[in-house]
PDB file of N, CA and C in Angstrom:
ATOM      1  N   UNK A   1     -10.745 -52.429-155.919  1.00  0.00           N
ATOM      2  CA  UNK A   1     -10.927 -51.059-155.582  1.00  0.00           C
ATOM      3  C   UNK A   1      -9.927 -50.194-156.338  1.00  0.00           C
ATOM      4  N   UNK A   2      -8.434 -50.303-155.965  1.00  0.00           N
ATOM      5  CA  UNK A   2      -7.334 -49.602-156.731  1.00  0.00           C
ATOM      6  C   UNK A   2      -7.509 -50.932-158.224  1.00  0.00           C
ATOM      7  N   UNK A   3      -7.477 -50.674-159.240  1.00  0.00           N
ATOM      8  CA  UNK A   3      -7.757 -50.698-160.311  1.00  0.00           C
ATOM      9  C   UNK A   3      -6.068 -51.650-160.514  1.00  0.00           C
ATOM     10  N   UNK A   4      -5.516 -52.943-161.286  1.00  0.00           N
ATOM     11  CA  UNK A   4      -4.209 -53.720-161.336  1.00  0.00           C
ATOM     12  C   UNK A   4      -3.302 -52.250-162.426  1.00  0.00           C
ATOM     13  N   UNK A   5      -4.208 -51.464-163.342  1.00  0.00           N
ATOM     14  CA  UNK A   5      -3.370 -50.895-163.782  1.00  0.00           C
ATOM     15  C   UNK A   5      -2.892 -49.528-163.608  1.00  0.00           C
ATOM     16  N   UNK A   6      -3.626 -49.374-162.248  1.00  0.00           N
ATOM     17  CA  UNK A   6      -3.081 -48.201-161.580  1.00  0.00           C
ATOM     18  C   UNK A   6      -2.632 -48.867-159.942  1.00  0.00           C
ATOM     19  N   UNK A   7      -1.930 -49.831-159.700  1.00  0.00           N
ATOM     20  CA  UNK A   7      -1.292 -50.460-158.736  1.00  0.00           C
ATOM     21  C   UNK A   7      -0.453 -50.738-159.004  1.00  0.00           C
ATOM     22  N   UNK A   8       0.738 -50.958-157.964  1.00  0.00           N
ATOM     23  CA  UNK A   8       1.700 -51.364-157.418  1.00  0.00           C
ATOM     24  C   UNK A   8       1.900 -52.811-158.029  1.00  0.00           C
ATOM     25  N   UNK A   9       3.016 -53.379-157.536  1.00  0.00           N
ATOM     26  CA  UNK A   9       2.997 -54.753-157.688  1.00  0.00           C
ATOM     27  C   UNK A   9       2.732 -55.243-156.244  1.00  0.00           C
ATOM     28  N   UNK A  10       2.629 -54.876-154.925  1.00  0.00           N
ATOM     29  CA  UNK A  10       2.301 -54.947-153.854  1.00  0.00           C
ATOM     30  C   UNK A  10       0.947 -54.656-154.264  1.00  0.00           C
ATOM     31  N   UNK A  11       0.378 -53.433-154.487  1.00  0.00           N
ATOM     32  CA  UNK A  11      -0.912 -53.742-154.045  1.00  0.00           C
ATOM     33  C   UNK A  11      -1.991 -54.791-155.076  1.00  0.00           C
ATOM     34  N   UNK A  12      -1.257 -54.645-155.564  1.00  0.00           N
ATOM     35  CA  UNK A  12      -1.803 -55.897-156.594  1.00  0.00           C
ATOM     36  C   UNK A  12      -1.918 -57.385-156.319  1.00  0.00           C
ATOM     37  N   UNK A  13      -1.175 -57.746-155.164  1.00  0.00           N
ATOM     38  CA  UNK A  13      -1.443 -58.818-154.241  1.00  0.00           C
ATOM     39  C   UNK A  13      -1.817 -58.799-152.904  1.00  0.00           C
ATOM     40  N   UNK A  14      -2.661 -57.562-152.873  1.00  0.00           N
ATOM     41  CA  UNK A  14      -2.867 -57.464-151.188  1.00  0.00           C
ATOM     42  C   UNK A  14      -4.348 -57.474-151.416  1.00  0.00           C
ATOM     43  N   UNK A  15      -4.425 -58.399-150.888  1.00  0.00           N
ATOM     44  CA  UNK A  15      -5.575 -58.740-150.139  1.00  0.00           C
ATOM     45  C   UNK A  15      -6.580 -58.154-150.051  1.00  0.00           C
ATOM     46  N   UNK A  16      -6.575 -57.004-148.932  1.00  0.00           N
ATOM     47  CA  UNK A  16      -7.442 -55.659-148.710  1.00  0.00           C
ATOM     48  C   UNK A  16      -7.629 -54.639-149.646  1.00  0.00           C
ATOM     49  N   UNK A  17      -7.527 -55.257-150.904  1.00  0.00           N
ATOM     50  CA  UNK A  17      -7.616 -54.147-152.146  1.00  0.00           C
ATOM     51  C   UNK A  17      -8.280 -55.108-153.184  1.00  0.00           C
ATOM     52  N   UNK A  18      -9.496 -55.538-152.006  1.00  0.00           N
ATOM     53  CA  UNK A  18     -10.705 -56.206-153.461  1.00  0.00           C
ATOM     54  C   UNK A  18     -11.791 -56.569-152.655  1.00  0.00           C
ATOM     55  N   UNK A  19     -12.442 -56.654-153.247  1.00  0.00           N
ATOM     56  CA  UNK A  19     -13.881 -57.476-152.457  1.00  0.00           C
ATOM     57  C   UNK A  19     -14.592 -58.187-153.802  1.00  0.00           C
ATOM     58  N   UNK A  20     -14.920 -59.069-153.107  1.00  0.00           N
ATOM     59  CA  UNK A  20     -16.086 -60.285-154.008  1.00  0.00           C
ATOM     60  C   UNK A  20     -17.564 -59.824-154.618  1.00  0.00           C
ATOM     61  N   UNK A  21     -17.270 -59.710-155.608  1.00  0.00           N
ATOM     62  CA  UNK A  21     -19.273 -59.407-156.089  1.00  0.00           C
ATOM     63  C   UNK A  21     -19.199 -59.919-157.256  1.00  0.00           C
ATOM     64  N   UNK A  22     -20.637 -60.072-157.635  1.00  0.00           N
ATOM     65  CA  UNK A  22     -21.394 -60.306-158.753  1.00  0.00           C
ATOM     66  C   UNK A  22     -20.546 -59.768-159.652  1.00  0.00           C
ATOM     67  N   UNK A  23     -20.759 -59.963-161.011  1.00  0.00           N
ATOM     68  CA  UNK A  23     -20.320 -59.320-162.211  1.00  0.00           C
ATOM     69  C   UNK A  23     -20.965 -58.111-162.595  1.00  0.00           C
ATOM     70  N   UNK A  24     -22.285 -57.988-161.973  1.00  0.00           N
ATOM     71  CA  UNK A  24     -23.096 -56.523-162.460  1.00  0.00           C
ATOM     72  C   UNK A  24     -22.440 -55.589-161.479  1.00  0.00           C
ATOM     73  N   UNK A  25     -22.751 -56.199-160.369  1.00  0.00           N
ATOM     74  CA  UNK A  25     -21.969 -54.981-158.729  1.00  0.00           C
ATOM     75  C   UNK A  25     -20.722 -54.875-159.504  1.00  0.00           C
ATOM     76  N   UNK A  26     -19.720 -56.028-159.701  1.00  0.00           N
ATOM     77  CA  UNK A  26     -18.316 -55.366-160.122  1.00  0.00           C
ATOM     78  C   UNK A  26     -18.275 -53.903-161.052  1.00  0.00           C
ATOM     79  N   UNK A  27     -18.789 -54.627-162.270  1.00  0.00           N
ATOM     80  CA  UNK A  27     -19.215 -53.327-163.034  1.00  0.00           C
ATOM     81  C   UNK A  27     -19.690 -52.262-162.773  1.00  0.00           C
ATOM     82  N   UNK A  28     -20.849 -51.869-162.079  1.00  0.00           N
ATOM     83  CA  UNK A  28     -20.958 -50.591-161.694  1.00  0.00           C
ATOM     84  C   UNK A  28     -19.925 -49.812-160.860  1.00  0.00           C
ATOM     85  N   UNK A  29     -19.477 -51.018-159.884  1.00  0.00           N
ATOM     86  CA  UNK A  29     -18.053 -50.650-158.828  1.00  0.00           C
ATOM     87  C   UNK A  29     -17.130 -49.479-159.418  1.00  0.00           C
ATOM     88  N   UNK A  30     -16.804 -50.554-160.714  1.00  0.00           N
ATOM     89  CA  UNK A  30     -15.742 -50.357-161.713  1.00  0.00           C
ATOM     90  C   UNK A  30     -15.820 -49.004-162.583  1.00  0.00           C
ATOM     91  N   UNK A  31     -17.094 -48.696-162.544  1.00  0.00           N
ATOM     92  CA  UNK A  31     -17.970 -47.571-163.797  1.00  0.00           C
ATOM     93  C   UNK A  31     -18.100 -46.471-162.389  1.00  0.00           C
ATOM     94  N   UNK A  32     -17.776 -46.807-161.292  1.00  0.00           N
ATOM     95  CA  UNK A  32     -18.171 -45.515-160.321  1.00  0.00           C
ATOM     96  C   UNK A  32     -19.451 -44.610-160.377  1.00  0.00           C
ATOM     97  N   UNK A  33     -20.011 -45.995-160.169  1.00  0.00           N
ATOM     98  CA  UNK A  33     -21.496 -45.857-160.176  1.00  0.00           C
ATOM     99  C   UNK A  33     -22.247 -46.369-158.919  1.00  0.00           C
ATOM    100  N   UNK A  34     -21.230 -46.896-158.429  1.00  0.00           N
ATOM    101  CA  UNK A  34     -21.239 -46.911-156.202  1.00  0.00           C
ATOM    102  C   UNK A  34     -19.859 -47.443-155.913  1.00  0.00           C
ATOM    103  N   UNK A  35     -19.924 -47.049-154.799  1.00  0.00           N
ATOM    104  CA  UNK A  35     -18.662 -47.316-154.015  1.00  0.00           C
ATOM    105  C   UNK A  35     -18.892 -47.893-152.721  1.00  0.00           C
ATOM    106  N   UNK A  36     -17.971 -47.827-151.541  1.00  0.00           N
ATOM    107  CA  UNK A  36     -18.023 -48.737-150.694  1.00  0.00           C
ATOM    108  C   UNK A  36     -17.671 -47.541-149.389  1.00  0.00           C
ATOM    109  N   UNK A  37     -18.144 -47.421-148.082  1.00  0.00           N
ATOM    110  CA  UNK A  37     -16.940 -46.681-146.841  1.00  0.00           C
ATOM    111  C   UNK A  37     -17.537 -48.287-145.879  1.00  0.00           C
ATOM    112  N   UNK A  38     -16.183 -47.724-145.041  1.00  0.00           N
ATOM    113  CA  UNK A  38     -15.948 -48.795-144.111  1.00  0.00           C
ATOM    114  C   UNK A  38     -16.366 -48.159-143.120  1.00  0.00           C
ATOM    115  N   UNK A  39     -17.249 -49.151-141.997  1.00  0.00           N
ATOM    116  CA  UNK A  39     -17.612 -49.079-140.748  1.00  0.00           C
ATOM    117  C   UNK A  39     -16.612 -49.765-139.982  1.00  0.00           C
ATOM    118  N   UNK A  40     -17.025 -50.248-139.002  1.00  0.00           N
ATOM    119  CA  UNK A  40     -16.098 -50.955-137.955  1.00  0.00           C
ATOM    120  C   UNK A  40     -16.785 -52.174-138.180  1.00  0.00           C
ATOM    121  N   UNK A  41     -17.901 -53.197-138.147  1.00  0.00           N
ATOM    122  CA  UNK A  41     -17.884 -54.053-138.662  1.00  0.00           C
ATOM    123  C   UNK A  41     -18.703 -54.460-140.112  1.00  0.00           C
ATOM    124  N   UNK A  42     -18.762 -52.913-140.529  1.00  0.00           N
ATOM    125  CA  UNK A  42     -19.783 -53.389-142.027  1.00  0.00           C
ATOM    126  C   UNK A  42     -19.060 -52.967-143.202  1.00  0.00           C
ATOM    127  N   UNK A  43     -19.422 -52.807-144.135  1.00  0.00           N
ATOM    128  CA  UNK A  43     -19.599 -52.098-145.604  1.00  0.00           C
ATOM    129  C   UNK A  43     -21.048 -51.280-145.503  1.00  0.00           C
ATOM    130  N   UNK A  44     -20.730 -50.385-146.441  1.00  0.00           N
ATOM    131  CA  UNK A  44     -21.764 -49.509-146.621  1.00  0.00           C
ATOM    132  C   UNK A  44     -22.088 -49.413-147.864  1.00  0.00           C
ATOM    133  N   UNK A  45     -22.882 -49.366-148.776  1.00  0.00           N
ATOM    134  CA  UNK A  45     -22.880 -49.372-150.285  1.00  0.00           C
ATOM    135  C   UNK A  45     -23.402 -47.920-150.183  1.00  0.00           C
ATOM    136  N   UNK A  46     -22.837 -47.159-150.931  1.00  0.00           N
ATOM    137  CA  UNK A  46     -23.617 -45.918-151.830  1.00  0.00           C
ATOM    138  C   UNK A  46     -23.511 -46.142-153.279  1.00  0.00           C
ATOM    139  N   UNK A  47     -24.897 -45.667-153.744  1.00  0.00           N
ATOM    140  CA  UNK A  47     -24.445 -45.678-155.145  1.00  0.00           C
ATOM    141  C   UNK A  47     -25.132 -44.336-155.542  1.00  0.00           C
ATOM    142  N   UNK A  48     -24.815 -44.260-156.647  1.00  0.00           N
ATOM    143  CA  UNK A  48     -24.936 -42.716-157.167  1.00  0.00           C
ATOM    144  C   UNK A  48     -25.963 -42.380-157.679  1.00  0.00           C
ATOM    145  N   UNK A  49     -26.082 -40.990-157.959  1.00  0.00           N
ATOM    146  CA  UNK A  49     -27.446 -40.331-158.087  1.00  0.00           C
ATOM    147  C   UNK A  49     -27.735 -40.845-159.468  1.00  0.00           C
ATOM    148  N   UNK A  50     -26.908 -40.837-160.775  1.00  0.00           N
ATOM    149  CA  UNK A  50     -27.426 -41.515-161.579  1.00  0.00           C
ATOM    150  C   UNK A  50     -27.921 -42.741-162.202  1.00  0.00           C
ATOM    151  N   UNK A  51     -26.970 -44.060-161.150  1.00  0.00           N
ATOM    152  CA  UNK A  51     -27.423 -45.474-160.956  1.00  0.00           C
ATOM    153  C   UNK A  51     -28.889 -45.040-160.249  1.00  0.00           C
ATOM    154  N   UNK A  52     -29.089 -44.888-159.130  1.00  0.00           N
ATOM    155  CA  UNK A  52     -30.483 -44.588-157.851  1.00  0.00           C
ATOM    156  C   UNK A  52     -31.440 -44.138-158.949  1.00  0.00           C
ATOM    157  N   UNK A  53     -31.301 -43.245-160.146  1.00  0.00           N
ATOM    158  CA  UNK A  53     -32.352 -42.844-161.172  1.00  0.00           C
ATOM    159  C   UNK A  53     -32.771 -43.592-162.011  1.00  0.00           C
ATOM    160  N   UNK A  54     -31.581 -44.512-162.465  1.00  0.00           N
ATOM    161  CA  UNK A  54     -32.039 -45.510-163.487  1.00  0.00           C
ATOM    162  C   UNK A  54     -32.711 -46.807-162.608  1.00  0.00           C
ATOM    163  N   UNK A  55     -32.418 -46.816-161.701  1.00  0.00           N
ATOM    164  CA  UNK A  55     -32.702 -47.806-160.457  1.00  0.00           C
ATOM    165  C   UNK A  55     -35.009 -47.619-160.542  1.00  0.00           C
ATOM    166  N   UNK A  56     -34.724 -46.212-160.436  1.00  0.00           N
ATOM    167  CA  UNK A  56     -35.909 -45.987-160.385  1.00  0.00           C
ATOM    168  C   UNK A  56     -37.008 -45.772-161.647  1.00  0.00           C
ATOM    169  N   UNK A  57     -36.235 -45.591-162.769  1.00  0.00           N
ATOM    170  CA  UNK A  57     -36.866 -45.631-163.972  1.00  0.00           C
ATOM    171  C   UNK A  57     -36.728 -47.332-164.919  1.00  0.00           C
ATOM    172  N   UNK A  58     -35.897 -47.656-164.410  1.00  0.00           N
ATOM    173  CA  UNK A  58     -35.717 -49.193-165.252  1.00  0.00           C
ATOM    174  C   UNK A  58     -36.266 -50.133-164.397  1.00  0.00           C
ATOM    175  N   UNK A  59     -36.791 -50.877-164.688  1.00  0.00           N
ATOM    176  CA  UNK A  59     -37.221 -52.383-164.076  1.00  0.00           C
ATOM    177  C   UNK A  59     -36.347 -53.266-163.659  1.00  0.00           C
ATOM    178  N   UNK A  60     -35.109 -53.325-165.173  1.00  0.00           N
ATOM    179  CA  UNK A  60     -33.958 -54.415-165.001  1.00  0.00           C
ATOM    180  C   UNK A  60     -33.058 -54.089-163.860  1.00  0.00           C
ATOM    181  N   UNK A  61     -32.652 -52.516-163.858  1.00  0.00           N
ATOM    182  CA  UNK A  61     -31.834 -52.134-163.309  1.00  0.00           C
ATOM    183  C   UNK A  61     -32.254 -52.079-162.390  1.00  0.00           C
ATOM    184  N   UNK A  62     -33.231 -51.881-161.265  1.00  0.00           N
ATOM    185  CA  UNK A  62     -33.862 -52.029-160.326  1.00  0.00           C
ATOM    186  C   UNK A  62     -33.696 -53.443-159.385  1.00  0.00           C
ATOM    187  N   UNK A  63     -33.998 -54.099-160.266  1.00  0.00           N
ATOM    188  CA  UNK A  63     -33.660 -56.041-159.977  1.00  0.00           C
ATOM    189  C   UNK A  63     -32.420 -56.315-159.168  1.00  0.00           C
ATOM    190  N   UNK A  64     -31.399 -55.156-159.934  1.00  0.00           N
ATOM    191  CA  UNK A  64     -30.377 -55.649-159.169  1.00  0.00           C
ATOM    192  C   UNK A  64     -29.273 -54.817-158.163  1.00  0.00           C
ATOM    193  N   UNK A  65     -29.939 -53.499-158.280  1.00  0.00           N
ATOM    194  CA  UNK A  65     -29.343 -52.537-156.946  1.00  0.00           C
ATOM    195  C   UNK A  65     -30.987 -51.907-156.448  1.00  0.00           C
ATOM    196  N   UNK A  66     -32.046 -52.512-155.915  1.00  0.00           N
ATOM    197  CA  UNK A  66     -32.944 -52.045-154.532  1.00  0.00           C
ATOM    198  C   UNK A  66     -33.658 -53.477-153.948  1.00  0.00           C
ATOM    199  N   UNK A  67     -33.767 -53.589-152.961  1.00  0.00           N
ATOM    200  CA  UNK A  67     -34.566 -54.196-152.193  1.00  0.00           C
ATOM    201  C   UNK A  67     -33.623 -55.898-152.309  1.00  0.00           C
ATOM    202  N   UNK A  68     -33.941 -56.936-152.528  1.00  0.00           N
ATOM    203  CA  UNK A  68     -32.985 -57.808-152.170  1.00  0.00           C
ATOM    204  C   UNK A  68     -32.154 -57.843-153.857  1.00  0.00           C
ATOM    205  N   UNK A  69     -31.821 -57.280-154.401  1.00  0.00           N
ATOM    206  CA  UNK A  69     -30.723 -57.680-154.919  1.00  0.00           C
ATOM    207  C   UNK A  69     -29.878 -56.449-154.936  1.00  0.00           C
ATOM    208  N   UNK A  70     -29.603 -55.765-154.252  1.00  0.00           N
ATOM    209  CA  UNK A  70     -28.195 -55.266-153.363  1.00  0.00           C
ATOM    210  C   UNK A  70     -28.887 -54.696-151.441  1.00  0.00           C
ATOM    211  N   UNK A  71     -27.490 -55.332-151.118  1.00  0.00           N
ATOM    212  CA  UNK A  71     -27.276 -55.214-149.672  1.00  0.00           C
ATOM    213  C   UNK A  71     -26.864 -54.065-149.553  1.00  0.00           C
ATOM    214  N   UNK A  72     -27.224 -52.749-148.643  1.00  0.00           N
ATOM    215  CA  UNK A  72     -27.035 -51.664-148.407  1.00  0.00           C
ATOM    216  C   UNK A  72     -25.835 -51.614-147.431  1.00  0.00           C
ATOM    217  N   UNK A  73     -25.493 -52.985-146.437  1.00  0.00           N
ATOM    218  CA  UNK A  73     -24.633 -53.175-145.981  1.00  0.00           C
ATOM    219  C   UNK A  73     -24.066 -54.402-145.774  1.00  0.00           C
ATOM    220  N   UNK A  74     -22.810 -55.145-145.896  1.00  0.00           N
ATOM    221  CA  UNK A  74     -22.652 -55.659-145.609  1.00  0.00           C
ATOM    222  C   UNK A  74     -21.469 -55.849-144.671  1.00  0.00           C
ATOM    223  N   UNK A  75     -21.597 -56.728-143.837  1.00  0.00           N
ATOM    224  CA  UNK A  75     -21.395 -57.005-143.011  1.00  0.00           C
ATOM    225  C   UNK A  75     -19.680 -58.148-142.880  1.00  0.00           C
ATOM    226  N   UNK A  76     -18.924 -57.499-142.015  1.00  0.00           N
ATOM    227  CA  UNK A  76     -17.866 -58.055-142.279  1.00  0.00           C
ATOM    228  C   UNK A  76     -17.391 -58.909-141.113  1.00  0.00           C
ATOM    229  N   UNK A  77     -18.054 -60.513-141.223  1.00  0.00           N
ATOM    230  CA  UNK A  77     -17.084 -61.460-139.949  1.00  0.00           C
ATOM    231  C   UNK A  77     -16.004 -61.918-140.697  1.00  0.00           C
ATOM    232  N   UNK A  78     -15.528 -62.183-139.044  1.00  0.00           N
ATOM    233  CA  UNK A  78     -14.318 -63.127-139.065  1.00  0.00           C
ATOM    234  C   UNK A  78     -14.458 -64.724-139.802  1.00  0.00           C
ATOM    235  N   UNK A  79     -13.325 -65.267-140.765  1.00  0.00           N
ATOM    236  CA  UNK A  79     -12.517 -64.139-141.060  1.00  0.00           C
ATOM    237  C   UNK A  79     -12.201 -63.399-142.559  1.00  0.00           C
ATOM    238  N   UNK A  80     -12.722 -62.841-142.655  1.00  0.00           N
ATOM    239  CA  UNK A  80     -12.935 -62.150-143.816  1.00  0.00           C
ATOM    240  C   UNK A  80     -11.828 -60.875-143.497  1.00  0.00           C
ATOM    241  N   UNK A  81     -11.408 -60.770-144.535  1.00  0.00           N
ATOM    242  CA  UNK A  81     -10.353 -59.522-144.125  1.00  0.00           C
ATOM    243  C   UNK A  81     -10.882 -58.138-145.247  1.00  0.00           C
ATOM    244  N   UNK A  82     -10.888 -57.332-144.197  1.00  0.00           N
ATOM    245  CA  UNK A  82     -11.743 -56.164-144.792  1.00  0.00           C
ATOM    246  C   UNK A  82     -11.143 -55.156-145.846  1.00  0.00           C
ATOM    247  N   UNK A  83     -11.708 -54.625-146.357  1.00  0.00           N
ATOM    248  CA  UNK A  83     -10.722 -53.940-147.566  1.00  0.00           C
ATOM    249  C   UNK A  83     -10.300 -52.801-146.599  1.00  0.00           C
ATOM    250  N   UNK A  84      -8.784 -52.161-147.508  1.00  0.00           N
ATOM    251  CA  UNK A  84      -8.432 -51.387-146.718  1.00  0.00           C
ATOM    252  C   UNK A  84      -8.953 -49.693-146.810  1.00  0.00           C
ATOM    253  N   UNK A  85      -9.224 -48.959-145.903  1.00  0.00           N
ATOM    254  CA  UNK A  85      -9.686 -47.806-145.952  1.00  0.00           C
ATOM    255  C   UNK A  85      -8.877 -46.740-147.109  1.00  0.00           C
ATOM    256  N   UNK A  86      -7.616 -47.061-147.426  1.00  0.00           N
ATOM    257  CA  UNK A  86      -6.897 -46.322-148.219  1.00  0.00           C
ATOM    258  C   UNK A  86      -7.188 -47.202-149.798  1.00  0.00           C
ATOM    259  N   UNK A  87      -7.341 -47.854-150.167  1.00  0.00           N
ATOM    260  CA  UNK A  87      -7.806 -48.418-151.476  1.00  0.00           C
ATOM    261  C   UNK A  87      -9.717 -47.767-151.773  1.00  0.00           C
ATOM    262  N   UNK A  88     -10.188 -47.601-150.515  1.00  0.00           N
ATOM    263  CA  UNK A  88     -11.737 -47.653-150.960  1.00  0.00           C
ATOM    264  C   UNK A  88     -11.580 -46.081-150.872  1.00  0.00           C
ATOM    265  N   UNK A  89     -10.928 -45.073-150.320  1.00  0.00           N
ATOM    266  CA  UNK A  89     -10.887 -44.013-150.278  1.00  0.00           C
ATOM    267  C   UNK A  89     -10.020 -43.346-152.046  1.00  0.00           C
ATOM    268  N   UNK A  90      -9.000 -44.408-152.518  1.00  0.00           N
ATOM    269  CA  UNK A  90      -8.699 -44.017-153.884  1.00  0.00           C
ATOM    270  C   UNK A  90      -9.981 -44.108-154.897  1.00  0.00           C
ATOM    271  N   UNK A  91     -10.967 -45.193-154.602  1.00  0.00           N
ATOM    272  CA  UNK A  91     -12.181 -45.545-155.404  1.00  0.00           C
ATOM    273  C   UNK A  91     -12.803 -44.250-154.931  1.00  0.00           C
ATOM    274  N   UNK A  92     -13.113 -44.043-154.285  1.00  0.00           N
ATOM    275  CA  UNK A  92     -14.113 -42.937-153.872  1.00  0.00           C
ATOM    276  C   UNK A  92     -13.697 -41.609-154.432  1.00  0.00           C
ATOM    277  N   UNK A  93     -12.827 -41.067-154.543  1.00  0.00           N
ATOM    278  CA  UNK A  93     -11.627 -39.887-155.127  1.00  0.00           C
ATOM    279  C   UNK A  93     -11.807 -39.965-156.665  1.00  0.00           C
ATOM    280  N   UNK A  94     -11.200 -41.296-156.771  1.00  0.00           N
ATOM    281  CA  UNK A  94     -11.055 -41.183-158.604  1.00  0.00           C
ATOM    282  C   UNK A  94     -11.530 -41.968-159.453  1.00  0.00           C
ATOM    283  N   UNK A  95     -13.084 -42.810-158.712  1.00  0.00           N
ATOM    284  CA  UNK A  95     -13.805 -43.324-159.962  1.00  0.00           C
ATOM    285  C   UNK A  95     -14.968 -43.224-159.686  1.00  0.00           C
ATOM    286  N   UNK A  96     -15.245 -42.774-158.069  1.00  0.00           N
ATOM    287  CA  UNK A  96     -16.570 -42.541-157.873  1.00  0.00           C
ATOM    288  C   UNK A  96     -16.490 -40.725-157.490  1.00  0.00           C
ATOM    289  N   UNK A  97     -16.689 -40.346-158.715  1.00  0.00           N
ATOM    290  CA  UNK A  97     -16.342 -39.069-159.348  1.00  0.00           C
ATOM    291  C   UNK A  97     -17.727 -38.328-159.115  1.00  0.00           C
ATOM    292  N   UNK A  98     -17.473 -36.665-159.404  1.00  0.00           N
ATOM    293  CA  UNK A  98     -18.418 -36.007-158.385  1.00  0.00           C
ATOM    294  C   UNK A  98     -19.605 -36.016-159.280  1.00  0.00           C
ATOM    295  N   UNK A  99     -19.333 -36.059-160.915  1.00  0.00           N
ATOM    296  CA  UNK A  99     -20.426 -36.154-161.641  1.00  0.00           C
ATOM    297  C   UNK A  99     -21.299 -37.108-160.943  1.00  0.00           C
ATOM    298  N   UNK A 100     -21.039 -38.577-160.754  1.00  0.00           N
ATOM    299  CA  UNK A 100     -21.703 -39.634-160.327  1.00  0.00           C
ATOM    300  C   UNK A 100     -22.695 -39.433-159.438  1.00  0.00           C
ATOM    301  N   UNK A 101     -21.956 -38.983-158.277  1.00  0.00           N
ATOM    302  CA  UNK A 101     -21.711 -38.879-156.493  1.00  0.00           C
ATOM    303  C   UNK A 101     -23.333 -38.044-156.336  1.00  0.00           C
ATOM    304  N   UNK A 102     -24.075 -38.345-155.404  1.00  0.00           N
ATOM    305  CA  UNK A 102     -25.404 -37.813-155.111  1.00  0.00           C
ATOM    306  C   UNK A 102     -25.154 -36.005-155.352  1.00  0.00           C
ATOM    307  N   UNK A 103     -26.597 -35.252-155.552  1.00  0.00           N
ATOM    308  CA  UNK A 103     -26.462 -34.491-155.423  1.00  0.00           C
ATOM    309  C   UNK A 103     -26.767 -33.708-153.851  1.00  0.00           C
ATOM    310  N   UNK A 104     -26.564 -32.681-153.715  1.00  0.00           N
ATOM    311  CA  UNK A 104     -26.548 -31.925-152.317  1.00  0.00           C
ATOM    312  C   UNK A 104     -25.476 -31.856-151.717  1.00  0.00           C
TER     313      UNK A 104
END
Protein backbone atom coordinates (compact mmCIF):
# COMPACT_ATOMS: atom_id res chain seq x y z
CA UNK A 1 0.00 0.00 0.00
CA UNK A 2 2.70 2.70 1.34
CA UNK A 3 5.08 2.11 -1.52
CA UNK A 4 9.21 0.59 0.33
CA UNK A 5 10.38 3.88 -1.24
CA UNK A 6 8.24 6.14 0.34
CA UNK A 7 8.42 4.16 3.86
CA UNK A 8 9.94 4.07 6.89
CA UNK A 9 12.17 1.37 7.87
CA UNK A 10 9.30 0.36 10.32
CA UNK A 11 6.81 0.48 7.96
CA UNK A 12 8.57 -1.42 5.67
CA UNK A 13 8.32 -4.40 7.96
CA UNK A 14 4.92 -4.08 9.19
CA UNK A 15 2.83 -6.31 8.34
CA UNK A 16 -0.43 -4.26 7.89
CA UNK A 17 1.13 -2.36 5.05
CA UNK A 18 0.57 -5.07 2.24
CA UNK A 19 -1.81 -7.43 1.05
CA UNK A 20 -1.36 -10.52 -1.28
CA UNK A 21 -2.52 -10.40 -5.01
CA UNK A 22 -1.95 -11.50 -8.31
CA UNK A 23 0.66 -9.69 -10.30
CA UNK A 24 -2.05 -7.93 -12.57
CA UNK A 25 -4.20 -6.72 -9.19
CA UNK A 26 -0.67 -5.68 -7.81
CA UNK A 27 -0.12 -3.61 -10.79
CA UNK A 28 -3.12 -1.83 -11.19
CA UNK A 29 -2.95 -1.40 -7.13
CA UNK A 30 0.39 0.07 -7.82
CA UNK A 31 -0.77 2.29 -11.11
CA UNK A 32 -3.84 3.59 -8.83
CA UNK A 33 -6.10 2.18 -10.86
CA UNK A 34 -8.10 0.65 -7.60
CA UNK A 35 -7.60 0.75 -4.24
CA UNK A 36 -8.80 -0.89 -1.19
CA UNK A 37 -11.24 0.77 2.21
CA UNK A 38 -11.58 -1.32 5.12
CA UNK A 39 -14.77 -2.65 6.58
CA UNK A 40 -14.88 -4.36 9.85
CA UNK A 41 -14.58 -7.71 8.46
CA UNK A 42 -13.96 -7.17 4.63
CA UNK A 43 -11.98 -5.34 1.94
CA UNK A 44 -13.71 -3.46 -0.50
CA UNK A 45 -12.17 -3.11 -3.99
CA UNK A 46 -12.88 0.12 -5.97
CA UNK A 47 -11.40 0.60 -9.02
CA UNK A 48 -11.47 3.53 -11.15
CA UNK A 49 -13.42 5.09 -13.72
CA UNK A 50 -10.76 4.54 -16.21
CA UNK A 51 -9.79 0.75 -15.35
CA UNK A 52 -14.19 0.10 -15.11
CA UNK A 53 -13.94 1.65 -18.99
CA UNK A 54 -11.32 -0.37 -20.26
CA UNK A 55 -12.93 -3.21 -18.20
CA UNK A 56 -15.80 -2.55 -20.41
CA UNK A 57 -14.28 -1.96 -23.77
CA UNK A 58 -11.44 -4.72 -23.63
CA UNK A 59 -12.13 -8.36 -23.42
CA UNK A 60 -8.59 -9.06 -21.78
CA UNK A 61 -9.01 -6.52 -19.35
CA UNK A 62 -12.35 -7.54 -18.44
CA UNK A 63 -11.05 -11.28 -17.65
CA UNK A 64 -9.45 -9.98 -14.94
CA UNK A 65 -11.24 -7.10 -12.90
CA UNK A 66 -15.43 -8.18 -13.49
CA UNK A 67 -17.30 -11.08 -12.58
CA UNK A 68 -14.98 -13.94 -11.18
CA UNK A 69 -11.71 -12.66 -11.78
CA UNK A 70 -11.81 -9.84 -9.19
CA UNK A 71 -13.56 -10.08 -5.83
CA UNK A 72 -15.43 -6.89 -5.07
CA UNK A 73 -14.82 -7.91 -1.53
CA UNK A 74 -12.84 -9.65 0.29
CA UNK A 75 -13.18 -10.91 3.19
CA UNK A 76 -10.87 -10.87 6.15
CA UNK A 77 -10.65 -14.16 8.74
CA UNK A 78 -8.75 -14.97 11.38
CA UNK A 79 -5.88 -15.02 11.15
CA UNK A 80 -5.09 -12.86 8.61
CA UNK A 81 -4.03 -9.53 9.81
CA UNK A 82 -5.71 -6.73 8.07
CA UNK A 83 -4.00 -3.89 6.44
CA UNK A 84 -3.86 -0.90 8.32
CA UNK A 85 -6.44 1.91 7.72
CA UNK A 86 -3.59 4.56 7.70
CA UNK A 87 -1.40 2.82 4.86
CA UNK A 88 -4.69 2.19 2.61
CA UNK A 89 -5.80 5.75 3.32
CA UNK A 90 -1.99 7.02 2.04
CA UNK A 91 -2.88 4.72 -1.23
CA UNK A 92 -6.08 6.28 -1.59
CA UNK A 93 -4.63 10.13 -1.21
CA UNK A 94 -1.56 9.65 -3.32
CA UNK A 95 -1.84 6.99 -5.93
CA UNK A 96 -5.34 6.50 -6.24
CA UNK A 97 -5.44 10.04 -7.54
CA UNK A 98 -8.53 12.08 -8.47
CA UNK A 99 -7.77 11.81 -12.21
CA UNK A 100 -8.29 7.94 -11.72
CA UNK A 101 -11.01 8.04 -8.92
CA UNK A 102 -14.80 7.63 -10.40
CA UNK A 103 -16.47 10.44 -11.65
CA UNK A 104 -19.41 12.31 -9.62
Amino acid sequence: MKPWRDSTDGERTDVANGVAACPTHDAAFDAGLMTLELADDHLTVTMSHRLRAAAYRVPETARYFTGEGLRREIVLEPPTVAPSEKYLRWHRERIFTPMHAPSG
